[in-house]
Protein backbone atom coordinates (compact mmCIF):
# COMPACT_ATOMS: atom_id res chain seq x y z
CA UNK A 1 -0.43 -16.60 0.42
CA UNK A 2 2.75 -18.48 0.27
CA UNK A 3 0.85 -21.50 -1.10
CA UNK A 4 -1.64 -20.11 -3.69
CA UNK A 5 0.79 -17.26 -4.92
CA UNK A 6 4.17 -18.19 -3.77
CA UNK A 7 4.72 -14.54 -1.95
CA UNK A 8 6.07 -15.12 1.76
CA UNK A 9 5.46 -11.55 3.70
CA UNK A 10 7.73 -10.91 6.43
CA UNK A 11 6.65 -8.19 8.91
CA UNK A 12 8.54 -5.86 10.50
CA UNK A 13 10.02 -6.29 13.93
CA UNK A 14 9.46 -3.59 16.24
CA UNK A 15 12.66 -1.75 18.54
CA UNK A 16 12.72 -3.13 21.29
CA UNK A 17 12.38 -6.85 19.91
CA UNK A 18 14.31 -9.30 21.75
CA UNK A 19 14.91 -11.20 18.38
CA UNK A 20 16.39 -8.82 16.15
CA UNK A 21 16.49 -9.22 12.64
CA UNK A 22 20.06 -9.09 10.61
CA UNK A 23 21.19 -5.68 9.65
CA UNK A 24 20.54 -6.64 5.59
CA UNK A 25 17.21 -8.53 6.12
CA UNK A 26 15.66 -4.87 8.26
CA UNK A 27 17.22 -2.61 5.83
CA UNK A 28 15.15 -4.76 2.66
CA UNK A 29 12.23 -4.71 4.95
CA UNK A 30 12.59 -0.74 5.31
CA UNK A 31 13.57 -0.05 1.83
CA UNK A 32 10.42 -2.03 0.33
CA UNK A 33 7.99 -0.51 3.56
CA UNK A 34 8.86 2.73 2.37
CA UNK A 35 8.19 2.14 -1.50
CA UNK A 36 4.76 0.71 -0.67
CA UNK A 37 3.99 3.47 1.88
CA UNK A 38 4.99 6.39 -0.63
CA UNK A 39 2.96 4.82 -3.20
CA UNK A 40 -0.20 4.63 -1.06
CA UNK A 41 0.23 8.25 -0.05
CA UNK A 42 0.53 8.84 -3.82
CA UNK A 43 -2.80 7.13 -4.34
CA UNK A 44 -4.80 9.04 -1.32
CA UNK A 45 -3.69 12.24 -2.19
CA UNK A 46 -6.26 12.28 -4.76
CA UNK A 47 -8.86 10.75 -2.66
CA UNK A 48 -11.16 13.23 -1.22
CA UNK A 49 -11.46 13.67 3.24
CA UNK A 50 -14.79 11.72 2.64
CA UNK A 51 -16.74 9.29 0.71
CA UNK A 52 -20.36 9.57 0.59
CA UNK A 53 -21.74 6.53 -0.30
CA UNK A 54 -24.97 4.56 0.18
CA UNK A 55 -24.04 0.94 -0.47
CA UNK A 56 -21.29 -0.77 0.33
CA UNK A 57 -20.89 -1.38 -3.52
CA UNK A 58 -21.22 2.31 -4.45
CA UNK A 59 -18.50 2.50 -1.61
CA UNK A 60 -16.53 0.22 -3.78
CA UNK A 61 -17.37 1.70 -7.33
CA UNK A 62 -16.05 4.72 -5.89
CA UNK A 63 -12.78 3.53 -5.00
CA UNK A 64 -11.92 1.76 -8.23
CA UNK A 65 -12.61 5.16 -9.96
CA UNK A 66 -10.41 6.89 -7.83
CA UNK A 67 -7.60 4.48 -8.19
CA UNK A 68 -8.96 4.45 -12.26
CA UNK A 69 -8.20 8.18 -11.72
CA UNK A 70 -4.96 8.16 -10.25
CA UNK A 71 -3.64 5.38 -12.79
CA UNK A 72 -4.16 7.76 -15.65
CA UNK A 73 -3.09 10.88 -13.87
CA UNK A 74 0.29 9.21 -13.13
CA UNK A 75 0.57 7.37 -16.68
CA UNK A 76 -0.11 10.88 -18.54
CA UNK A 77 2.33 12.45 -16.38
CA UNK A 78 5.61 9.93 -16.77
C-alpha cells in the first residue's frame, strides 16, 4: 500500500509488548482505531443478523446497497 497509494498502516501493539510504542504515537493509533471502529458499527447497525444470498455476487450486490443505504440515511440526517 505504501507504494501504490502512499498510506503506511501501523498496527497496534498489544500490552504486554516488549517494544512499546511512545506515549503520542499509541494515543494517535487509539484515537484513529476508535474513529474507524465507531464508524463500522455505524454501518452494521443497519445491516440485518443475516444475508441470504445465492451467489457470491448477489452476496456482494447486497452489501453495496446496504452501505448505498446507510450513505443516504446518514447524509439526510446531518
Amino acid at each position: 500500500m505504501q507504494e501504490l497509494s502512499g498510506i503506511s498502516l501501523k498496527v497496534m501493539r498489544k500490552k504486554n509488548s516488549k517494544r512499546k510504542d511512545k506515549p503520542w504515537i499509541q494515543y494517535i493509533k487509539q484515537h484513529i482505531r476508535h474513529y474507524i471502529e465507531t464508524v463500522f458499527s455505524s454501518i452494521t447497525c443497519v445491516f440485518p443478523k443475516s444475508i441470504h444470498a445465492v451467489t457470491y455476487e448477489g452476496f456482494l450486490l447486497k452489501v453495496e446497497a446496504f452501505i448505498f443505504a446507510f450513505t443516504l440515511k446518514s447524509a439526510f440526517i446531518e
